[in-house]
N, C-alpha and C. Protein backbone atom coordinates (compact mmCIF):
# COMPACT_ATOMS: atom_id res chain seq x y z
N UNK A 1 0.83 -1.19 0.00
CA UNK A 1 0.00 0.00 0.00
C UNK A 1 0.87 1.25 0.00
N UNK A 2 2.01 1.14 0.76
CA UNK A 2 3.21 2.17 1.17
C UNK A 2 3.24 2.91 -0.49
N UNK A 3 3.99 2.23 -1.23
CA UNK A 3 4.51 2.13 -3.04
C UNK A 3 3.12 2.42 -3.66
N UNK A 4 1.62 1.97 -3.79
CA UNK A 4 0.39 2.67 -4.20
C UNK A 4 0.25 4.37 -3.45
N UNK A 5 0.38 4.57 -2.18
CA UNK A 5 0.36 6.11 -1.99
C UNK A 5 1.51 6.84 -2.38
N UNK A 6 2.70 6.56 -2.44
CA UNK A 6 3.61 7.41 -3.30
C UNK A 6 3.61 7.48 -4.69
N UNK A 7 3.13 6.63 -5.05
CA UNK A 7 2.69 6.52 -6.51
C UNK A 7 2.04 7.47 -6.90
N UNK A 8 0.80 7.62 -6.27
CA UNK A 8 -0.52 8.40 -6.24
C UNK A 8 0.08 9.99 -5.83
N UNK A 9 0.93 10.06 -4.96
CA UNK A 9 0.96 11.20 -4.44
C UNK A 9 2.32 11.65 -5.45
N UNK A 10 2.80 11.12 -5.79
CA UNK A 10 3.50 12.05 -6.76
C UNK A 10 3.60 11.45 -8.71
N UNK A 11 2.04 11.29 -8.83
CA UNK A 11 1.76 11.33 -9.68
C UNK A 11 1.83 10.42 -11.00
N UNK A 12 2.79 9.14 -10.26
CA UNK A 12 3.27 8.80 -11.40
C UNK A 12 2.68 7.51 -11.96
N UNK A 13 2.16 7.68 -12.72
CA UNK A 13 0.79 6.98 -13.18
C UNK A 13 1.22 5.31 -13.87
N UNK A 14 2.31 5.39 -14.57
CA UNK A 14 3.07 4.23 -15.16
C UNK A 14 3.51 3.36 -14.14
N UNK A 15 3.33 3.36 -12.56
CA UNK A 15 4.25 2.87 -11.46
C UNK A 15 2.58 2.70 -10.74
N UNK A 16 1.72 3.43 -10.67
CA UNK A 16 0.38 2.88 -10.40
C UNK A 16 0.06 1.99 -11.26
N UNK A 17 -0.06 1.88 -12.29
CA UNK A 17 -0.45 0.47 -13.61
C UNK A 17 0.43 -0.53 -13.10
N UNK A 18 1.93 -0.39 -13.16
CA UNK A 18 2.23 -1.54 -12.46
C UNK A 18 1.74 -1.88 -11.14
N UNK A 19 1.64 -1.90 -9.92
CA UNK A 19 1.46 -2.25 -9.18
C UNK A 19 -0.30 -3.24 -9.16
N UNK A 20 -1.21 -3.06 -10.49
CA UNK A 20 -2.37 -3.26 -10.14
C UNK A 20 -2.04 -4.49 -10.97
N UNK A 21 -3.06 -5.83 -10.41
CA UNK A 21 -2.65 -7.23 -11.19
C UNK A 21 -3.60 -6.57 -12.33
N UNK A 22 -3.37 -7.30 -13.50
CA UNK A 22 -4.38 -7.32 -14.86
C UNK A 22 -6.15 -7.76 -14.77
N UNK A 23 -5.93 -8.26 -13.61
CA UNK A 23 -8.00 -8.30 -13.40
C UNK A 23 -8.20 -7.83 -12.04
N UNK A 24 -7.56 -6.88 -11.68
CA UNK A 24 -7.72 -5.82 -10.75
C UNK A 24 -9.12 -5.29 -10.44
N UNK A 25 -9.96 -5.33 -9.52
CA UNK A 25 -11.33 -4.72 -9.44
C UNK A 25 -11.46 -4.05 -8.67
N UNK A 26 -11.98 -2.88 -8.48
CA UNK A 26 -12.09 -1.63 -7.63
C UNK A 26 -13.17 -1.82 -6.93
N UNK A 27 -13.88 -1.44 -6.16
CA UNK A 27 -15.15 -1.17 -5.59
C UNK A 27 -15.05 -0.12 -4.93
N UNK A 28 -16.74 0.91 -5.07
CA UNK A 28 -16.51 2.20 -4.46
C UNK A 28 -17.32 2.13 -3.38
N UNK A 29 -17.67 2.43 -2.54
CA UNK A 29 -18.51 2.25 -1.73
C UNK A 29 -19.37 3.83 -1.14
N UNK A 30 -20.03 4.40 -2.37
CA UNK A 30 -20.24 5.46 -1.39
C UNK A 30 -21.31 6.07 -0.80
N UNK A 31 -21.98 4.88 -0.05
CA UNK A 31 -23.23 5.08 1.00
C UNK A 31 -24.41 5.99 0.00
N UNK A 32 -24.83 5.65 -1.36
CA UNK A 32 -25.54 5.95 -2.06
C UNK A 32 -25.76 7.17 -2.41
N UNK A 33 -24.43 7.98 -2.60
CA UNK A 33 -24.12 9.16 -2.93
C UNK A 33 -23.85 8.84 -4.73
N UNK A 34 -23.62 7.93 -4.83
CA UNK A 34 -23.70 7.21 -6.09
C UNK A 34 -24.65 5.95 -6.51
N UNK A 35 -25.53 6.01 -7.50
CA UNK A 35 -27.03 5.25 -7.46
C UNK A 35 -26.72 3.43 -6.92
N UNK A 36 -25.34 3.45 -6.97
CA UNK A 36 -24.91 1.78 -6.19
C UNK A 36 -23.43 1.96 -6.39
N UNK A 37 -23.06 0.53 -5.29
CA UNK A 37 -21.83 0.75 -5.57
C UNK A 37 -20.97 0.30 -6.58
N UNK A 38 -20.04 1.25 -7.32
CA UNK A 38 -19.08 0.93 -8.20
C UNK A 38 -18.40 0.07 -8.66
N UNK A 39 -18.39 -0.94 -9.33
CA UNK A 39 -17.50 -1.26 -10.04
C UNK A 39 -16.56 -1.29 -11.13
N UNK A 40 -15.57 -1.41 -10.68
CA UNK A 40 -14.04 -0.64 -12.22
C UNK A 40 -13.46 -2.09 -12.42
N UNK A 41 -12.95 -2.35 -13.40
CA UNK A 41 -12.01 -2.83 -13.93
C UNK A 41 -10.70 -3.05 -14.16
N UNK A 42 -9.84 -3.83 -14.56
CA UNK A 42 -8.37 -3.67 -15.18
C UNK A 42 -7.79 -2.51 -14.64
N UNK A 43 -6.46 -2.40 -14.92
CA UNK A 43 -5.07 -1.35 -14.01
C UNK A 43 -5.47 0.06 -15.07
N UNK A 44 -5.64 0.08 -16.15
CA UNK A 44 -6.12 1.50 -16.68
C UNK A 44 -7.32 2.52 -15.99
N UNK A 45 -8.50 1.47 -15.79
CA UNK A 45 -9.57 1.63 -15.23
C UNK A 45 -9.31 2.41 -13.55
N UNK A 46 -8.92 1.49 -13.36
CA UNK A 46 -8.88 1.50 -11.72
C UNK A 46 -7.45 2.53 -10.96
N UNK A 47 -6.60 2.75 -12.16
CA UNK A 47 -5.37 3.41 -11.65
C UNK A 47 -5.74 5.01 -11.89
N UNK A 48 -7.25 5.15 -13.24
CA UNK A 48 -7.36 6.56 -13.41
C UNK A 48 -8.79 7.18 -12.49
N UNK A 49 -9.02 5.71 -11.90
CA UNK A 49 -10.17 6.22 -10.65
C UNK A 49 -9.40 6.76 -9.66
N UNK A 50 -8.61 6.30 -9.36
CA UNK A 50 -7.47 6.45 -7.96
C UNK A 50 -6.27 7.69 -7.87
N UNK A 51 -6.75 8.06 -9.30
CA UNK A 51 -5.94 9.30 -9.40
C UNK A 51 -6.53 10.28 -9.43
N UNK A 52 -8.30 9.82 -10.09
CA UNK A 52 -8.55 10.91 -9.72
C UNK A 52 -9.52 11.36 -7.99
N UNK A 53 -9.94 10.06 -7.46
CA UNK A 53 -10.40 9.95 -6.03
C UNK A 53 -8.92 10.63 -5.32
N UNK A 54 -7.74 10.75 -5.70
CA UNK A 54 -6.48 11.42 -5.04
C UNK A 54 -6.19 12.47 -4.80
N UNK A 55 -6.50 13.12 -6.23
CA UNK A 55 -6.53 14.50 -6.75
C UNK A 55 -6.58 15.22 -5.44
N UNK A 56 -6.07 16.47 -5.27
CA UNK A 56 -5.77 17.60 -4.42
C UNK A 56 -6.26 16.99 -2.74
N UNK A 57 -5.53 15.68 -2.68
CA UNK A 57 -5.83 15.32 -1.18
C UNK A 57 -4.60 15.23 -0.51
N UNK A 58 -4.34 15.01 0.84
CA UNK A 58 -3.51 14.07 1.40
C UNK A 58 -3.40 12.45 1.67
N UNK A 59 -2.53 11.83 1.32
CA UNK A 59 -2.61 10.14 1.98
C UNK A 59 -1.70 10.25 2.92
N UNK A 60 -2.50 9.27 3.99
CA UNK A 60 -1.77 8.79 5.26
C UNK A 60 -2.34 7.58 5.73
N UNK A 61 -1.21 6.75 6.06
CA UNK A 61 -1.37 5.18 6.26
C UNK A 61 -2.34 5.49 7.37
N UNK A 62 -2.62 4.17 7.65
CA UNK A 62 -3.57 3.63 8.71
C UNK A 62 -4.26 2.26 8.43
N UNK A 63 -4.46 1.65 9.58
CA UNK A 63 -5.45 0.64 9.93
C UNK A 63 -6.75 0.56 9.31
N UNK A 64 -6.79 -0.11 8.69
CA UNK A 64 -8.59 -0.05 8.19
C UNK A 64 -9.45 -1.27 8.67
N UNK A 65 -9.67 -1.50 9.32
CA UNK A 65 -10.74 -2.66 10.04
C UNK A 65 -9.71 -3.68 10.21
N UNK A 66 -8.23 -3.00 10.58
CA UNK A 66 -7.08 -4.52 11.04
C UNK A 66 -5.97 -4.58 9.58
N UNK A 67 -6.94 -3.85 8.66
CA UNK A 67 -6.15 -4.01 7.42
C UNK A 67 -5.37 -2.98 7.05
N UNK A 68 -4.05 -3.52 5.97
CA UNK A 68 -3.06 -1.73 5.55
C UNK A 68 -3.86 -1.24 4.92
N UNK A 69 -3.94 0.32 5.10
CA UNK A 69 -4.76 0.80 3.73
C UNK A 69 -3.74 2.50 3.86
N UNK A 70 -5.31 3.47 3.42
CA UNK A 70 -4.57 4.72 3.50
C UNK A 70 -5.82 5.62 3.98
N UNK A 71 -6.04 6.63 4.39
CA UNK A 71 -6.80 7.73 4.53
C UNK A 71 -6.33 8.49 3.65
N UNK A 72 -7.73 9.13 3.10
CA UNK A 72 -7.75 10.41 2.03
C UNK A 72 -8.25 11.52 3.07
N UNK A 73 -7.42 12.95 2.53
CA UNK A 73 -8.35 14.08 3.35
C UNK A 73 -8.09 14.85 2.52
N UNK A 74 -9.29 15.84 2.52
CA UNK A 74 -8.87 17.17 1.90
C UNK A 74 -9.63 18.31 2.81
N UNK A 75 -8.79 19.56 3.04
CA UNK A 75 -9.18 20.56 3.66
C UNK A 75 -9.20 20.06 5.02
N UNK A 76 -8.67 18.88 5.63
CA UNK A 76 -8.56 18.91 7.00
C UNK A 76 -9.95 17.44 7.41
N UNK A 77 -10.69 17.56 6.43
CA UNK A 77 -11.70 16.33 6.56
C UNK A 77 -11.28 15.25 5.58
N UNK A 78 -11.97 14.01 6.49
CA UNK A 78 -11.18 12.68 5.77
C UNK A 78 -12.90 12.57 4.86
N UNK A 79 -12.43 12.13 3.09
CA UNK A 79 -12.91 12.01 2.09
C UNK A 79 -13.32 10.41 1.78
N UNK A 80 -11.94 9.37 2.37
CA UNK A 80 -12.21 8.07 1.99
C UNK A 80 -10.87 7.63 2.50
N UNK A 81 -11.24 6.47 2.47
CA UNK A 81 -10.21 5.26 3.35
C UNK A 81 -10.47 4.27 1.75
N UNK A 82 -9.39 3.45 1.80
CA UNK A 82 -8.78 2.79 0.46
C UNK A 82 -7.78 1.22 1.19
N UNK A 83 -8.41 0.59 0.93
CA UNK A 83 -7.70 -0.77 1.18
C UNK A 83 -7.70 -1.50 0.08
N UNK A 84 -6.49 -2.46 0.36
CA UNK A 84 -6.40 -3.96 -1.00
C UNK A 84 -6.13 -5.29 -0.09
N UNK A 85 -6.14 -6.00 -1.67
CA UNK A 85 -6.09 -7.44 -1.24
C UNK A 85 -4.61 -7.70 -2.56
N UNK A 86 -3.87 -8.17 -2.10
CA UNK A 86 -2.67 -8.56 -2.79
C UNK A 86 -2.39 -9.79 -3.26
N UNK A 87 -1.88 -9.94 -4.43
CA UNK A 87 -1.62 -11.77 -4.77
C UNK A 87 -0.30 -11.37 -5.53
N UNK A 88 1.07 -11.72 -4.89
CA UNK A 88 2.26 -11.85 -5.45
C UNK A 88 2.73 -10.66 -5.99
N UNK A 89 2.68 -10.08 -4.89
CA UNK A 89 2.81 -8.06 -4.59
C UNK A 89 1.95 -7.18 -5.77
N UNK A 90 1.20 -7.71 -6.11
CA UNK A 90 0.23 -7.15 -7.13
C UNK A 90 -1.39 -6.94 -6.81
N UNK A 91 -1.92 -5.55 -6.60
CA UNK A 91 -3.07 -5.31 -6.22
C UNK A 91 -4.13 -5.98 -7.03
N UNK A 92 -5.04 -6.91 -5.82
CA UNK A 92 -5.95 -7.56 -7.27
C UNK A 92 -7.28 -7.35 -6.94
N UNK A 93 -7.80 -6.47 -5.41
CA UNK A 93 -9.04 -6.15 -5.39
C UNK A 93 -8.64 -4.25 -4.32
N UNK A 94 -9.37 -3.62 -4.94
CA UNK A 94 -9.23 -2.24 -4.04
C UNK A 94 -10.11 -1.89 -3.62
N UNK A 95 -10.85 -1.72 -2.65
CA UNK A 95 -12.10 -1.36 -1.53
C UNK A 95 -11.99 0.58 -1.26
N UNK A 96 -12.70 1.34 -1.78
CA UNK A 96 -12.63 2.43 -1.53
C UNK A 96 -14.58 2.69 -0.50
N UNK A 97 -14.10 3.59 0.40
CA UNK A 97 -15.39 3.76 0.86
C UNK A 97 -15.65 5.51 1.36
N UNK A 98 -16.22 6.04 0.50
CA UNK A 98 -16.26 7.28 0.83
C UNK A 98 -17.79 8.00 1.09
N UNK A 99 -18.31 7.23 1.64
CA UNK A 99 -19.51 7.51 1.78
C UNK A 99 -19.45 8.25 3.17
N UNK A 100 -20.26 9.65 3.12
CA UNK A 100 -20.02 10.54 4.44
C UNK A 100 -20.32 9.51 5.96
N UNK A 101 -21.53 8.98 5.84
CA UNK A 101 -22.27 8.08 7.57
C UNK A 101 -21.11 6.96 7.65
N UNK A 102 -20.23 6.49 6.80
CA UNK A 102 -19.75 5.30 6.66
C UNK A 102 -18.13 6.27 7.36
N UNK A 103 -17.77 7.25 7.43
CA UNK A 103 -16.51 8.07 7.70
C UNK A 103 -16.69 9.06 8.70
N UNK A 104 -17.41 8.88 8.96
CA UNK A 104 -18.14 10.03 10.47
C UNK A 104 -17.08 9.91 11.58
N UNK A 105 -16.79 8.66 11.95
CA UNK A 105 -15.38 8.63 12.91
C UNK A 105 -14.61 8.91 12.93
N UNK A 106 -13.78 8.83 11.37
CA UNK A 106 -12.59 9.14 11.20
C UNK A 106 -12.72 10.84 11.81
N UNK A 107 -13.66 11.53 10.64
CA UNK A 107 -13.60 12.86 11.06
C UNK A 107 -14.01 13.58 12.65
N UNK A 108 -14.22 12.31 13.64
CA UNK A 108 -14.12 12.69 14.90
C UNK A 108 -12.80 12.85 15.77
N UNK A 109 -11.89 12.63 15.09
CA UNK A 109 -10.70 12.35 15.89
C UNK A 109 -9.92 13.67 15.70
């Protein structure tokens, strides 16, 4: 996850494609701020969701239900939390959840 947020955070989009396996699936989760939740596709798909769910934020590691992931914030409020599932250092499922009731905690702290 470390190598996916530096990736992301400095932009470099050819080093996000690698890291995602070739049937890579995203899921968005965002508490029906979107008519259901998302599904993306393949390392093109899913590396230009993640760049742009990145766009003008901060990442910072953290725990996500026991798991590595990252926190997104922008302006001081957290936007979305981002976890994977790995097979042979290659991202092959990404869990994004940015739904406001679903992140209410984070932004309590």
């Amino acid at each position: 996850m470390e190598e996916l947020a530096i990736a992301l955070m400095t932009g470099a989009d050819s080093i996000t494609r690698s890291l995602l396996h070739r049937d890579v699936v995203m899921l968005v989760d965002s508490g029906g701020i979107a008519p259901a939740m998302e599904r993306l596709n393949g390392p093109n798909e899913v590396a230009a969701a993640l760049r742009a769910l990145t766009a003008e934020t901060s990442i910072s590691a953290a725990s996500i239900n026991g798991a590595p992931g990252f926190v997104l914030t922008r302006d001081g409020v957290v936007i979305g939390t981002v976890t994977a599932e790995m097979r042979r250092r290659l991202l092959t499922s990404v869990w994004v959840v940015s739904s406001p009731e679903k992140l209410r905690h984070w932004n309590r702290r």
